[in-house]
Protein backbone atom coordinates (compact mmCIF):
# COMPACT_ATOMS: atom_id res chain seq x y z
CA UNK A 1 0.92 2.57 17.31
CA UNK A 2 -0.20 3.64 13.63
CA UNK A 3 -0.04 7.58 12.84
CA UNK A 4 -2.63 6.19 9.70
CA UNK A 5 -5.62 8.67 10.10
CA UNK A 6 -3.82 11.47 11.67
CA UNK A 7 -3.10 14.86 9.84
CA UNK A 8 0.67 14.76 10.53
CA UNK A 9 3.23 17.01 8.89
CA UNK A 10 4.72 14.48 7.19
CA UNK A 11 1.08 13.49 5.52
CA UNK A 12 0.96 17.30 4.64
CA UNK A 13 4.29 17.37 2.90
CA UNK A 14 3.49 14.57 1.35
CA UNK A 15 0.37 15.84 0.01
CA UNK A 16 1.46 19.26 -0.51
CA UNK A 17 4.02 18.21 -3.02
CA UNK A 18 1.48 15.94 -5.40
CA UNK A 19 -0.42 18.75 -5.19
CA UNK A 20 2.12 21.32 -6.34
CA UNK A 21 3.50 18.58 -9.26
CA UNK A 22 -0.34 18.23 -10.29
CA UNK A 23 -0.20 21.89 -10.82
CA UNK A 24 2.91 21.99 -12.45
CA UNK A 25 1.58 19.27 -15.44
CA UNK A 26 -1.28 21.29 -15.82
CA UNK A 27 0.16 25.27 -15.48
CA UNK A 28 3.82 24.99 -15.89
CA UNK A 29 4.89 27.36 -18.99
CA UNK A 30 8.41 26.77 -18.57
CA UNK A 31 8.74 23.22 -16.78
CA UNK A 32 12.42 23.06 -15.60
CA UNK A 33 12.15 26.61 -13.93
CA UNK A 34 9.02 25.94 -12.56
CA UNK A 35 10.22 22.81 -11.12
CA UNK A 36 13.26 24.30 -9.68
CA UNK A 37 10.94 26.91 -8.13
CA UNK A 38 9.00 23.98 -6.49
CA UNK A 39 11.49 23.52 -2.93
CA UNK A 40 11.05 27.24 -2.54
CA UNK A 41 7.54 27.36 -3.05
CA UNK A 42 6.86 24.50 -0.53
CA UNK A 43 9.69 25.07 1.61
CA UNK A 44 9.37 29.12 3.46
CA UNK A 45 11.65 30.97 5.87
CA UNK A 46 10.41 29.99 8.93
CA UNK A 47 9.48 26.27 8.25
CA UNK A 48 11.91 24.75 10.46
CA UNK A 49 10.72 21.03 11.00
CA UNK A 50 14.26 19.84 10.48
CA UNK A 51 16.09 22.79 12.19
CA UNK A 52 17.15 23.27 8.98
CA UNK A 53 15.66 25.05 6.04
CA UNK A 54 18.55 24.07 3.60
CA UNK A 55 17.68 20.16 4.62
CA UNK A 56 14.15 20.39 4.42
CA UNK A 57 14.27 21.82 0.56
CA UNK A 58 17.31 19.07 -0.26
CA UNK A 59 14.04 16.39 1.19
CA UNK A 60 11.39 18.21 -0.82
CA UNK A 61 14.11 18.32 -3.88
CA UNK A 62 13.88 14.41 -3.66
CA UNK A 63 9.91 14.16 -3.09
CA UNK A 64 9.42 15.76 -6.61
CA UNK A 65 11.48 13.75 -8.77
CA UNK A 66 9.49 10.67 -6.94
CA UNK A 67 6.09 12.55 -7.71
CA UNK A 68 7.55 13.12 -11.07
CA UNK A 69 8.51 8.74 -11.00
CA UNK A 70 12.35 9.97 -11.04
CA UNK A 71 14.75 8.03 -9.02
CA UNK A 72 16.76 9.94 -5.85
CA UNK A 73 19.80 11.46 -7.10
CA UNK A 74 23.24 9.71 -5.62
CA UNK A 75 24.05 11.59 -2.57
CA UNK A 76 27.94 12.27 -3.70
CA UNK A 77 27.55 12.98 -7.46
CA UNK A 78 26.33 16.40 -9.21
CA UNK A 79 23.03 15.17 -10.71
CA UNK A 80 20.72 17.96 -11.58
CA UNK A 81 17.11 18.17 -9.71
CA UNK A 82 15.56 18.02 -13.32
CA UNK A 83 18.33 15.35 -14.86
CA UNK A 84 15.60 12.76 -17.07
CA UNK A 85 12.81 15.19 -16.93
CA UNK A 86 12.25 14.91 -20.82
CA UNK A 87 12.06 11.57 -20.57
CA UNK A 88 9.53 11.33 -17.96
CA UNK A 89 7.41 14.44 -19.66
CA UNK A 90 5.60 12.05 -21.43
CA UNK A 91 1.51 10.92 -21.73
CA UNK A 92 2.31 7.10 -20.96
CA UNK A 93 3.59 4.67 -18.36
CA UNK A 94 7.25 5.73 -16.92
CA UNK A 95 8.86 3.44 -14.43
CA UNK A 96 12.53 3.40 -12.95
CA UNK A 97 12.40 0.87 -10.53
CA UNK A 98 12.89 0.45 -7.64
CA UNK A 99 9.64 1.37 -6.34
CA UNK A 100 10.14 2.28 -2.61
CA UNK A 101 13.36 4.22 -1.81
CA UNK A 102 14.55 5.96 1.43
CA UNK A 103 15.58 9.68 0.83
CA UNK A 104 18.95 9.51 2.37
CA UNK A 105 18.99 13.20 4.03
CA UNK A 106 15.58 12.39 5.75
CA UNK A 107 16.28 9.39 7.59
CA UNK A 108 17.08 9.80 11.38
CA UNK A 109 18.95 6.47 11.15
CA UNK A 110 16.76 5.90 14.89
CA UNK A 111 18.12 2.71 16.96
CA UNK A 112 17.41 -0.16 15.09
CA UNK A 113 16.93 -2.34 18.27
CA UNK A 114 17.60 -1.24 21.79
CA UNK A 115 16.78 -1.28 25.73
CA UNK A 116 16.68 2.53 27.52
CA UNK A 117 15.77 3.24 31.30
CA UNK A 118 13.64 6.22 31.14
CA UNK A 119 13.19 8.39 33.70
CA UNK A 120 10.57 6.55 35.41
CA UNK A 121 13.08 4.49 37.19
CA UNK A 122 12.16 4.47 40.48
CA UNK A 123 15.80 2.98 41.74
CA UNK A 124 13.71 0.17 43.44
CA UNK A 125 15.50 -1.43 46.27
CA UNK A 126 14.67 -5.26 44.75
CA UNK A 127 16.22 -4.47 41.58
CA UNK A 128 14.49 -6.85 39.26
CA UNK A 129 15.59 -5.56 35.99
CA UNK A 130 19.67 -6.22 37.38
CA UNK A 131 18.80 -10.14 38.62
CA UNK A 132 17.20 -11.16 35.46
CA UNK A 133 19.71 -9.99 33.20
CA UNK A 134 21.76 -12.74 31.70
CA UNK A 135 24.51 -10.86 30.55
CA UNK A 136 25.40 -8.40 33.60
CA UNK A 137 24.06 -5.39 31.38
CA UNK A 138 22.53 -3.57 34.19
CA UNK A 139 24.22 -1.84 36.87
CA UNK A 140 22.86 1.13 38.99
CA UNK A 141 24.28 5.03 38.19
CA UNK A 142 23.18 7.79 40.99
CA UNK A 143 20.33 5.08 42.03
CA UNK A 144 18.76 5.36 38.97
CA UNK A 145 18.85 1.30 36.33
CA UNK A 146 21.09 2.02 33.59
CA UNK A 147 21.97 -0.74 30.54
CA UNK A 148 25.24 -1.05 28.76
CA UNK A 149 24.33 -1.42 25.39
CA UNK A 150 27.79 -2.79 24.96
CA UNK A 151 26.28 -5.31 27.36
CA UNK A 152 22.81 -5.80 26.27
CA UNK A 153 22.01 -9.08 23.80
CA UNK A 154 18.45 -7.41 23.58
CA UNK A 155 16.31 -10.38 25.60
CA UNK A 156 13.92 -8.13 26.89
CA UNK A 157 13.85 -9.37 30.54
CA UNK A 158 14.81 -6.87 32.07
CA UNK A 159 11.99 -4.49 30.77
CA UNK A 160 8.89 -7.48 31.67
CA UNK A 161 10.10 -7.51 34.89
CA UNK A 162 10.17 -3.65 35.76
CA UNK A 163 7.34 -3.04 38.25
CA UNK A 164 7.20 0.87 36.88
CA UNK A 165 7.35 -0.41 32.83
CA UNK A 166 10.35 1.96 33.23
CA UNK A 167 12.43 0.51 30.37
CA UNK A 168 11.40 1.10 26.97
CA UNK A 169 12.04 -1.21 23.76
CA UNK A 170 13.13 1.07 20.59
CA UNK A 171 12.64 -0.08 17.71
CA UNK A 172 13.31 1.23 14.03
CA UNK A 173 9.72 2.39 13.00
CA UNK A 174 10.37 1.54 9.56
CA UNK A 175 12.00 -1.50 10.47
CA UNK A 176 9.51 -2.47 13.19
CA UNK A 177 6.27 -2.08 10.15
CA UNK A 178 8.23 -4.42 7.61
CA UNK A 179 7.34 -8.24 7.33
CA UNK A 180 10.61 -9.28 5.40
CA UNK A 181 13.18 -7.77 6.96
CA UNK A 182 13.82 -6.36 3.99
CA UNK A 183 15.04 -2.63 5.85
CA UNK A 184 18.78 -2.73 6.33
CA UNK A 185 21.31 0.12 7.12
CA UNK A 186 23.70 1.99 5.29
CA UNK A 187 27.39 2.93 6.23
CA UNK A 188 25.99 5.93 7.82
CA UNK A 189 23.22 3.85 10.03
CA UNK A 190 20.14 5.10 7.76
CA UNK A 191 17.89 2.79 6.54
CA UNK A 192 18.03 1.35 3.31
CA UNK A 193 15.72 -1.01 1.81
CA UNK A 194 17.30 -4.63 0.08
CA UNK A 195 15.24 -4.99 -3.39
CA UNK A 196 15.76 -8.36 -3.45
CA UNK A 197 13.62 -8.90 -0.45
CA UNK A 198 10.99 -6.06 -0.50
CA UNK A 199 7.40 -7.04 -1.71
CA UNK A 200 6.68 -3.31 -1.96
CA UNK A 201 3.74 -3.44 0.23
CA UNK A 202 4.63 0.23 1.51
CA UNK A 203 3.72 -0.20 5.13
CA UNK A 204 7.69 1.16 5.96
CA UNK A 205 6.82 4.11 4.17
CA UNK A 206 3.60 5.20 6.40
CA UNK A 207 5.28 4.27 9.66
CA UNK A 208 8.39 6.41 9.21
CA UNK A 209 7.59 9.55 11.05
CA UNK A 210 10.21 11.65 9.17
CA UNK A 211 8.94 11.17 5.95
CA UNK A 212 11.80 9.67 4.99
CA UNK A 213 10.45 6.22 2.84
CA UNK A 214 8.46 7.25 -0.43
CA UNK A 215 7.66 5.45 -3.26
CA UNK A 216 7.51 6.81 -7.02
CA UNK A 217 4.26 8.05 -8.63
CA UNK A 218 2.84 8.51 -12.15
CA UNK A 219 0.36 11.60 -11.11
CA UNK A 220 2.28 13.81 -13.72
CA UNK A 221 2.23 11.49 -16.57
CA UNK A 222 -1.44 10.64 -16.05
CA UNK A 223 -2.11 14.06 -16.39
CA UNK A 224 -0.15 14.56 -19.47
CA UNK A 225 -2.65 11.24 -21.37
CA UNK A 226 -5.42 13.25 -19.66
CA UNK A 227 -4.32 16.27 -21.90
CA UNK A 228 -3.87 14.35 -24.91
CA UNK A 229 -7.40 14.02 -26.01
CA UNK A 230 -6.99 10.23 -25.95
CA UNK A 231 -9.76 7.98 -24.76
CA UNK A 232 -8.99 7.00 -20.63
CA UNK A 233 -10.89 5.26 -18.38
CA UNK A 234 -10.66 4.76 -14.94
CA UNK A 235 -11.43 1.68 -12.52
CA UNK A 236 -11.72 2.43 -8.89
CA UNK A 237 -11.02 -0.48 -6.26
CA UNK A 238 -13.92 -1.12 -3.79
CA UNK A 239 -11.89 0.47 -0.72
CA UNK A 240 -12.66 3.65 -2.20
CA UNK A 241 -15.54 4.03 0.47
CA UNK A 242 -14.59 7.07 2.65
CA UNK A 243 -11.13 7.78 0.99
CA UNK A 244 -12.33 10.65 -0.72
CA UNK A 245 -14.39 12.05 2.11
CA UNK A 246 -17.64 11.20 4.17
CA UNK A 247 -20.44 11.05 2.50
CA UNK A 248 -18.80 10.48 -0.94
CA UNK A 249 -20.77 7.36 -3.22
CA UNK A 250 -19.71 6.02 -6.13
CA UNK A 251 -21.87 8.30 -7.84
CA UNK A 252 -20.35 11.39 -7.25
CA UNK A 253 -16.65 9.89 -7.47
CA UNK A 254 -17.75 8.50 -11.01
CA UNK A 255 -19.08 12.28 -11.68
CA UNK A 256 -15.93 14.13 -10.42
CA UNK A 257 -13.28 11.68 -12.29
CA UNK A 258 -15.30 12.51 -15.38
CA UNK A 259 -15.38 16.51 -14.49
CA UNK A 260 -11.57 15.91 -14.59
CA UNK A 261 -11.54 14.45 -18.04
CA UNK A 262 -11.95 10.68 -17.34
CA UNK A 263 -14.13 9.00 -20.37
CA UNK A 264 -15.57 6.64 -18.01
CA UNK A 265 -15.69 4.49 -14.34
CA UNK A 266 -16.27 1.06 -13.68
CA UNK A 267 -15.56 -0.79 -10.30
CA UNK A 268 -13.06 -2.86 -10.02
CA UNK A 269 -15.35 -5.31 -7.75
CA UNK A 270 -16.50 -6.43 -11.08
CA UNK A 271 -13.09 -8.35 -11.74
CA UNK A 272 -13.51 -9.46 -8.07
CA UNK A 273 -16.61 -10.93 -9.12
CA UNK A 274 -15.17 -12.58 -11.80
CA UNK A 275 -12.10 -14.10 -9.49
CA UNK A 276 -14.47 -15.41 -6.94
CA UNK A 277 -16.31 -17.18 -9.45
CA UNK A 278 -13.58 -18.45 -10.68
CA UNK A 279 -11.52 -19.58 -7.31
CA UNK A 280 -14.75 -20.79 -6.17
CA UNK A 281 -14.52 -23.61 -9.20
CA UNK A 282 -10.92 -23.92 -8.47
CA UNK A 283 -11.58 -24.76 -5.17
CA UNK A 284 -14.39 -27.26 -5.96
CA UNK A 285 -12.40 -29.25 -8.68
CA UNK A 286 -8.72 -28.91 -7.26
CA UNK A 287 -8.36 -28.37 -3.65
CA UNK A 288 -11.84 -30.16 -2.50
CA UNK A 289 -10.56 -33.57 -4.09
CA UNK A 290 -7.09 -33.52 -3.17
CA UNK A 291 -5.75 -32.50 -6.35
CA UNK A 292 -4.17 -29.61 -4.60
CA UNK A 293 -2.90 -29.65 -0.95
CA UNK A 294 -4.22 -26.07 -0.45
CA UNK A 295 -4.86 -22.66 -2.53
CA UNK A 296 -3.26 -19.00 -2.24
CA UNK A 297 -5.69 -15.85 -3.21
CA UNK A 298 -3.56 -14.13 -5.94
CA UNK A 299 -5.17 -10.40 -5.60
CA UNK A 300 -2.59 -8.84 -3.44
CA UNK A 301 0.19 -8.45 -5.33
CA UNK A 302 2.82 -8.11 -2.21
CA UNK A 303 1.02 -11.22 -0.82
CA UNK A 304 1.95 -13.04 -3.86
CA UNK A 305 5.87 -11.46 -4.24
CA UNK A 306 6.09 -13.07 -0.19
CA UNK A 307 5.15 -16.43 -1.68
CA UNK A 308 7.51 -16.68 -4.87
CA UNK A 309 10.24 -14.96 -2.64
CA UNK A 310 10.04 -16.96 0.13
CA UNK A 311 8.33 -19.96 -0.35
CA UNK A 312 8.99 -21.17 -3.63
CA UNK A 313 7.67 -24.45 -3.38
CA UNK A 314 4.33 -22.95 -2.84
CA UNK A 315 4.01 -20.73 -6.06
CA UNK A 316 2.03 -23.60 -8.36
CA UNK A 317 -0.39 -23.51 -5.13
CA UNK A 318 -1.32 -19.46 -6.22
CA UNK A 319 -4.03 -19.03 -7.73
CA UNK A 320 -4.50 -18.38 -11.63
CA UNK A 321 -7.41 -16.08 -11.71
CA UNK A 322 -6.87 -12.88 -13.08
CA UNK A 323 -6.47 -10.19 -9.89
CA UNK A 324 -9.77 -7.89 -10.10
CA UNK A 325 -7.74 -5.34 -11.30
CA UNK A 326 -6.29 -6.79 -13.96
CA UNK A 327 -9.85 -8.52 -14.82
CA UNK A 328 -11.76 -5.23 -14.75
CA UNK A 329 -8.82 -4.15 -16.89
CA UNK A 330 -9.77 -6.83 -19.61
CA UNK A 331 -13.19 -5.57 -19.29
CA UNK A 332 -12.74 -2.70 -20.12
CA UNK A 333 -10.31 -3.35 -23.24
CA UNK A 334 -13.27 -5.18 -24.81
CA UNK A 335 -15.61 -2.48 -24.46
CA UNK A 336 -12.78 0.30 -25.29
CA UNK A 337 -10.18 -1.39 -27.19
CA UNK A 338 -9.06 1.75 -27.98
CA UNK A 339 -8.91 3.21 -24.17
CA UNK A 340 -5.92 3.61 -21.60
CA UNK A 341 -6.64 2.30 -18.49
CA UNK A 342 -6.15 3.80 -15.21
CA UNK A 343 -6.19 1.71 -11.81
CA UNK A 344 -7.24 4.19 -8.55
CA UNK A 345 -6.85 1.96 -5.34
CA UNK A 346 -5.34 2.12 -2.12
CA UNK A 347 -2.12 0.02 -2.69
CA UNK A 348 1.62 0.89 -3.76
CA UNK A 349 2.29 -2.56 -4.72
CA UNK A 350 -0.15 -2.51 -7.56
CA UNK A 351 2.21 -0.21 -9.36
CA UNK A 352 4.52 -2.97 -9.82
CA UNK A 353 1.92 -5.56 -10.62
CA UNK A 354 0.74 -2.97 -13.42
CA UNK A 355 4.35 -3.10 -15.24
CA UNK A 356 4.93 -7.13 -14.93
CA UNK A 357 5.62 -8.26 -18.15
CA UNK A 358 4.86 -12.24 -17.06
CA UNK A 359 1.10 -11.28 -16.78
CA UNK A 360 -0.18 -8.61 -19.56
CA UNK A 361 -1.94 -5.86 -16.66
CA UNK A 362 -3.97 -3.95 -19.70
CA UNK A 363 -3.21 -1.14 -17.25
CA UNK A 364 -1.46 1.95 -18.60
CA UNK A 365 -1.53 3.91 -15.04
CA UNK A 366 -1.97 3.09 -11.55
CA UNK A 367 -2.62 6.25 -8.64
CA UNK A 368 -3.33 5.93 -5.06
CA UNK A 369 -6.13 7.46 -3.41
CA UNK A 370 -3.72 9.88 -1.65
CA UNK A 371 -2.44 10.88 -5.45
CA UNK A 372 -5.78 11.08 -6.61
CA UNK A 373 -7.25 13.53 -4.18
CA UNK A 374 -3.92 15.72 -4.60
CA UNK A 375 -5.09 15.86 -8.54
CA UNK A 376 -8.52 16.55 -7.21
CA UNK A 377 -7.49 19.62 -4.83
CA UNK A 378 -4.86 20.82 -8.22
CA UNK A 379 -8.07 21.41 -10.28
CA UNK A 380 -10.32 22.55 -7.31
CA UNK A 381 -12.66 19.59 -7.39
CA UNK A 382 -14.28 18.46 -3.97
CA UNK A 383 -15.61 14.89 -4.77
CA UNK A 384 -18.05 15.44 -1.53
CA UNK A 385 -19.84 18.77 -3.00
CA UNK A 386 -19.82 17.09 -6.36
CA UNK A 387 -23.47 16.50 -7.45
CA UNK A 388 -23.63 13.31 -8.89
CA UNK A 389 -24.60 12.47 -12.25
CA UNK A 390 -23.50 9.55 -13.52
CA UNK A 391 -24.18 5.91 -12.00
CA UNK A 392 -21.58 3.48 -10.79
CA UNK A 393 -22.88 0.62 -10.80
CA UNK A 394 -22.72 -3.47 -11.70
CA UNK A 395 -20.52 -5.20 -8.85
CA UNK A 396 -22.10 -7.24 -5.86
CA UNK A 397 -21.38 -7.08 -2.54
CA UNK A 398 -18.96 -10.13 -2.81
CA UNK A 399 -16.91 -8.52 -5.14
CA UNK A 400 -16.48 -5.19 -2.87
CA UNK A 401 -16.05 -7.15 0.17
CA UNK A 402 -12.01 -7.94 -1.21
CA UNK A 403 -10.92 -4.65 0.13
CA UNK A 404 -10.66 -5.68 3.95
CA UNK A 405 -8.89 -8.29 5.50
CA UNK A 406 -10.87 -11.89 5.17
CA UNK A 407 -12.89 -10.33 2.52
CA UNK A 408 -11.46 -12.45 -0.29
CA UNK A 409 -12.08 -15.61 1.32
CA UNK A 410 -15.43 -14.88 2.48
CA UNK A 411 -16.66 -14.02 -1.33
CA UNK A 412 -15.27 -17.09 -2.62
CA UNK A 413 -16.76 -19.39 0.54
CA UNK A 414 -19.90 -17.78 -0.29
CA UNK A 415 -19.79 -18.64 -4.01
CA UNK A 416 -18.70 -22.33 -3.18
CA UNK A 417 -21.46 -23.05 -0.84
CA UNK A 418 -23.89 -20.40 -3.99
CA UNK A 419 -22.49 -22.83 -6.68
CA UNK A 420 -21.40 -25.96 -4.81
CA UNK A 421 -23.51 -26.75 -1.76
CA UNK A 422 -22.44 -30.16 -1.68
CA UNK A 423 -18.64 -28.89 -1.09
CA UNK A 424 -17.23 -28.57 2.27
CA UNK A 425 -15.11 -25.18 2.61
CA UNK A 426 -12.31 -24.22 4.99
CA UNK A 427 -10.69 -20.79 4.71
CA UNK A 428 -8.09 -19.00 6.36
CA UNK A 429 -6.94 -15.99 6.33
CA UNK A 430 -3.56 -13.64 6.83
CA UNK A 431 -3.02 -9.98 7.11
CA UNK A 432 0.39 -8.39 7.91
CA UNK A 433 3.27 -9.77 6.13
CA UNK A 434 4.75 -11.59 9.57
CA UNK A 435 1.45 -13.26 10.01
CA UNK A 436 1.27 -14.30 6.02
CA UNK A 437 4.91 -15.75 6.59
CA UNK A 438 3.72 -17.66 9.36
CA UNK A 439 0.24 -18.82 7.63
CA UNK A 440 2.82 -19.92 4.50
CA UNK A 441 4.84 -21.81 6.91
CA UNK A 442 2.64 -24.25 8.01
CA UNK A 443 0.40 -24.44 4.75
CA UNK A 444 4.26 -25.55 3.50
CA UNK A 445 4.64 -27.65 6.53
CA UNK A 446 1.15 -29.77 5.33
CA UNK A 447 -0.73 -27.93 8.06
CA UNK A 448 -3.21 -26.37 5.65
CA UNK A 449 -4.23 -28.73 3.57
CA UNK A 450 -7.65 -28.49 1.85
CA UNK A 451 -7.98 -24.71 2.77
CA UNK A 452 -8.61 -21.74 1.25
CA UNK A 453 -5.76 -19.19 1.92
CA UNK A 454 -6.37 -15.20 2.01
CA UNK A 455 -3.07 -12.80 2.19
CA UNK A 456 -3.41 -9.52 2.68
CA UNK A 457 0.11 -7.78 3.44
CA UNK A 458 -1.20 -4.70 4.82
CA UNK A 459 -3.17 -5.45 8.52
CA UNK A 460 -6.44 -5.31 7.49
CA UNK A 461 -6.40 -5.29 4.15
CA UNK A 462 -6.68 -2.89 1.32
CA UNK A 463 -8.16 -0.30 3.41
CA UNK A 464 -4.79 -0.45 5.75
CA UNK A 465 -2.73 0.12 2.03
CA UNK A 466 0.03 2.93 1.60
CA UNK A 467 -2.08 5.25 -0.69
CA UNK A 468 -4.84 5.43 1.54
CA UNK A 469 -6.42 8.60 3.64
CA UNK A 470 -8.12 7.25 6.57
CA UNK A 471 -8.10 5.91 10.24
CA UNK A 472 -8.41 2.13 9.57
CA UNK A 473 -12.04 1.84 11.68
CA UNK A 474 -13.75 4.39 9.13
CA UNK A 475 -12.46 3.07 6.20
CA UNK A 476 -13.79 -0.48 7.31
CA UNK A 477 -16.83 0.64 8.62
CA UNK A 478 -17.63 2.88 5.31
CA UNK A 479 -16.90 -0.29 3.13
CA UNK A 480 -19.01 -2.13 5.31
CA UNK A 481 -21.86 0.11 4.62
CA UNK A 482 -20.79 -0.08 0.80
CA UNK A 483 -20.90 -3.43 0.93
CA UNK A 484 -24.58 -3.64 2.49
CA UNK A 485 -25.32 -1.07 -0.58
CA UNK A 486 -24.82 -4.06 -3.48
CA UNK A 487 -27.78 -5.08 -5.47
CA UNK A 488 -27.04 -8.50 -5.24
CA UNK A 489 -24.74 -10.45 -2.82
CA UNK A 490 -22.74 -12.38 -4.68
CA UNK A 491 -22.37 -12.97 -8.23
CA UNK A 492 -24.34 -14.85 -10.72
CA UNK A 493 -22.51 -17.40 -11.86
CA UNK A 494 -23.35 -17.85 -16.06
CA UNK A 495 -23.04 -13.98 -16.45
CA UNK A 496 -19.58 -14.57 -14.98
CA UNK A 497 -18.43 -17.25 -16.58
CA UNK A 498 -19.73 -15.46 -20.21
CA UNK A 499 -17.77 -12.49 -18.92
CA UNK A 500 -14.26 -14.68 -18.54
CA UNK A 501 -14.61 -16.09 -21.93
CA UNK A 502 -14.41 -12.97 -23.28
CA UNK A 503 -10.90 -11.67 -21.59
């Protein structure tokens, strides 16, 4: 069951602490005291979540330097709460990977993977639960089922068989939300996430209900190029619609960026545009003849980490195109050569596809929605009283459709059968990083061949990604409407191809 969409206290922590390390880049006098200041600000007598005020500042302690893009401080050495703040006080890109950490002190290290009898064990005289057990796990205490875990190889029978779904399945939340098994345990039985397998798509992070997964930000030093009079432009991914509140177009987004000091806003649906165009001819020339068994989308970046991680012998099968944001990137450099470029989507991942060094991103910063509105409430801006005036404009509904699940595929089926009627096109599509295992699987297996593969690591797509605000159902239903809002349906193909020549 997702908590996405509901105004837990996590989600307010969370939030409250951008907030408070937005302020500090734009108030602070004296940084290091203010920022020592910052668990007792946040953290009041009386706030006793953990049953423990002294734990619940030591967890705040560790949200800040990730705000700030520090790394956690080693639980068993004296490392100061503002240790490398000089070097991250700066106006560009600062990255210590890794991206996602677990903050030791808040994890609850819950049962990774067991059976319980609750107490709607009726003590039923047929005993189902004890006959189906293979192990002889199940005996009966005070007439009430009860498991030895010592017992238990974790089969499950016993619980499908319970007439009064009496026996309940626990499972790691954290563990439960990851694709990759890439959530392991420490000596202590917290969770700790193995780098070499995580694809950073964040979904461990917003299923942990202690707040206990976060990943690093650059909020503070985005602020600082905002302050340095330097030329920076934003691009805003299409699953925008709804993040910032109902009612809010990309009119009055584009107006209250620019009231906080952005130079200007495009949409990053017009590098979709461009990569749908693009795959569309891919498709026609390489995967329609049988030069190519089949073809991987290449816009989710976690997607793309599963396949080179995983499935090697599928990465000359990903797709070449530029990702729309690091397209609408390019686009921009050739209008503002001179600008820094700032990414604003709904995906953690895209941090890590901003600092590559294999692909040149052209982007200098990349904030979530859920940073950007906590830079938004710093400076007292409410995107849905803004009054818009300035236009966001140029992308088609193609291009906009990549933010949910199936999206990608659709916009480049529709430009194959725009540019290439006489093409046959098959597309599939995977959201969820077990189901884009499984889809990789059998296009490895020869099962796929001649289609048209769409990952999407987070279920449902970008709208479902870590940064994001909303209940999955509004945010698809208010892209669908943005969608339906496009001038033009899908792209025209010479202005496109113009366009690439020029990146």
């Amino acid at each position: 069951m997702s908590m996405r969409g509901i105004d837990t206290d996590v989600k307010k922590t969370r939030r409250r602490v951008f907030k408070e390390v937005a302020d500090l880049a734009y108030d602070s006098v004296n940084l290091k005291d203010d920022m020592e200041a910052l668990p007792y600000k946040i953290v009041k007598e009386g706030d006793t979540d953990y049953g423990n005020i002294y734990r619940m500042r030591s967890i705040v302690r560790e949200r800040i330097r990730l705000a700030m893009g520090l790394s956690l401080r080693p639980e068993h050495e004296p490392v100061h709460l503002t240790q490398g703040l000089e070097e991250s006080n700066i106006d560009e890109k600062y990255y210590e990977p890794p991206l996602m950490q677990v903050i030791p002190s808040a994890c609850h290290a819950c049962p990774e993977n067991m059976y319980k009898v609750t107490d709607r064990c009726m003590g039923c005289l047929a005993h189902p639960c004890r006959e189906v057990c293979p192990r002889g796990a199940i005996s009966f205490v005070e007439g009430k089922s009860f498991i030895d875990q010592e017992k238990c190889i974790k089969c499950g029978k016993c619980k499908s068989v319970c007439p009064y779904d009496a026996i309940s399945h626990m499972v790691r939340p954290c563990r439960g939300a990851c694709g990759v098994d890439a959530i392991e345990n420490d000596e202590q039985h917290r969770a700790t996430i193995n780098p070499e397998k995580c694809v950073s798509c964040g979904q461990c992070m917003i299923s942990c209900p202690f707040g206990a997964i976060a990943d690093k930000s650059q909020i503070f030093q985005l602020i600082r190029a905002l302050q340095s009079g330097k030329k920076i432009i934003a691009q805003v991914a299409p699953s925008f619609a709804g993040q910032f509140g109902p009612g809010v177009t990309g009119d009055s987004l584009k107006t209250a960026l620019m009231q906080l000091g952005f130079d200007d806003v495009y949409e990053t649906a017009l590098g979709a545009d461009l990569g749908c165009v693009t795959e569309a001819k891919h498709y026609h020339e390489e995967i329609a003849t049988g030069k190519k068994a089949f073809a991987l989308t290449s816009c989710c970046p976690s997607w793309s980490a599963l396949a080179r991680k995983f499935f090697p012998e599928t990465i000359d099968n990903i797709s070449n195109a530029l990702t729309p944001m690091v397209a609408t990137a390019r686009l921009i450099k050739v209008d503002h050569p001179d600008a820094r470029v700032v990414f604003i989507g709904p995906c953690a991942s895209k941090k890590l596809e901003a600092s590559r060094r294999t692909v040149r991103s052209n982007v200098d910063f990349v904030v979530t929605f859920e940073e950007m509105m906590a830079i938004f409430e710093s400076r007292g801006i409410h995107p849905e009283a803004v009054e818009p005036t300035e236009r966001l404009e140029g992308a088609t509904g193609a291009g906009r459709g990549y933010g949910i699940a199936g999206g990608v595929a659709s916009a480049i089926e529709s430009c194959v059968r725009e540019f290439y009627p006489e093409t046959e096109v098959h597309i599939e599509h995977a959201e969820g990083l077990a189901d884009c295992k499984k889809m990789l699987m059998l296009a490895k297996a020869g099962k796929k061949n001649g289609c048209l593969i769409e990952g999407m690591a987070c279920p449902g797509g970008c709208i479902a990604g870590a940064g994001t605000n909303l209940d999955l159902n509004v945010a698809a239903k208010a892209l669908s409407e943005y969608v339906r809002e496009a001038d033009d349906p899908v792209p025209d193909y010479d202005n496109r191809q113009e366009s690439m020549t020029k990146l």
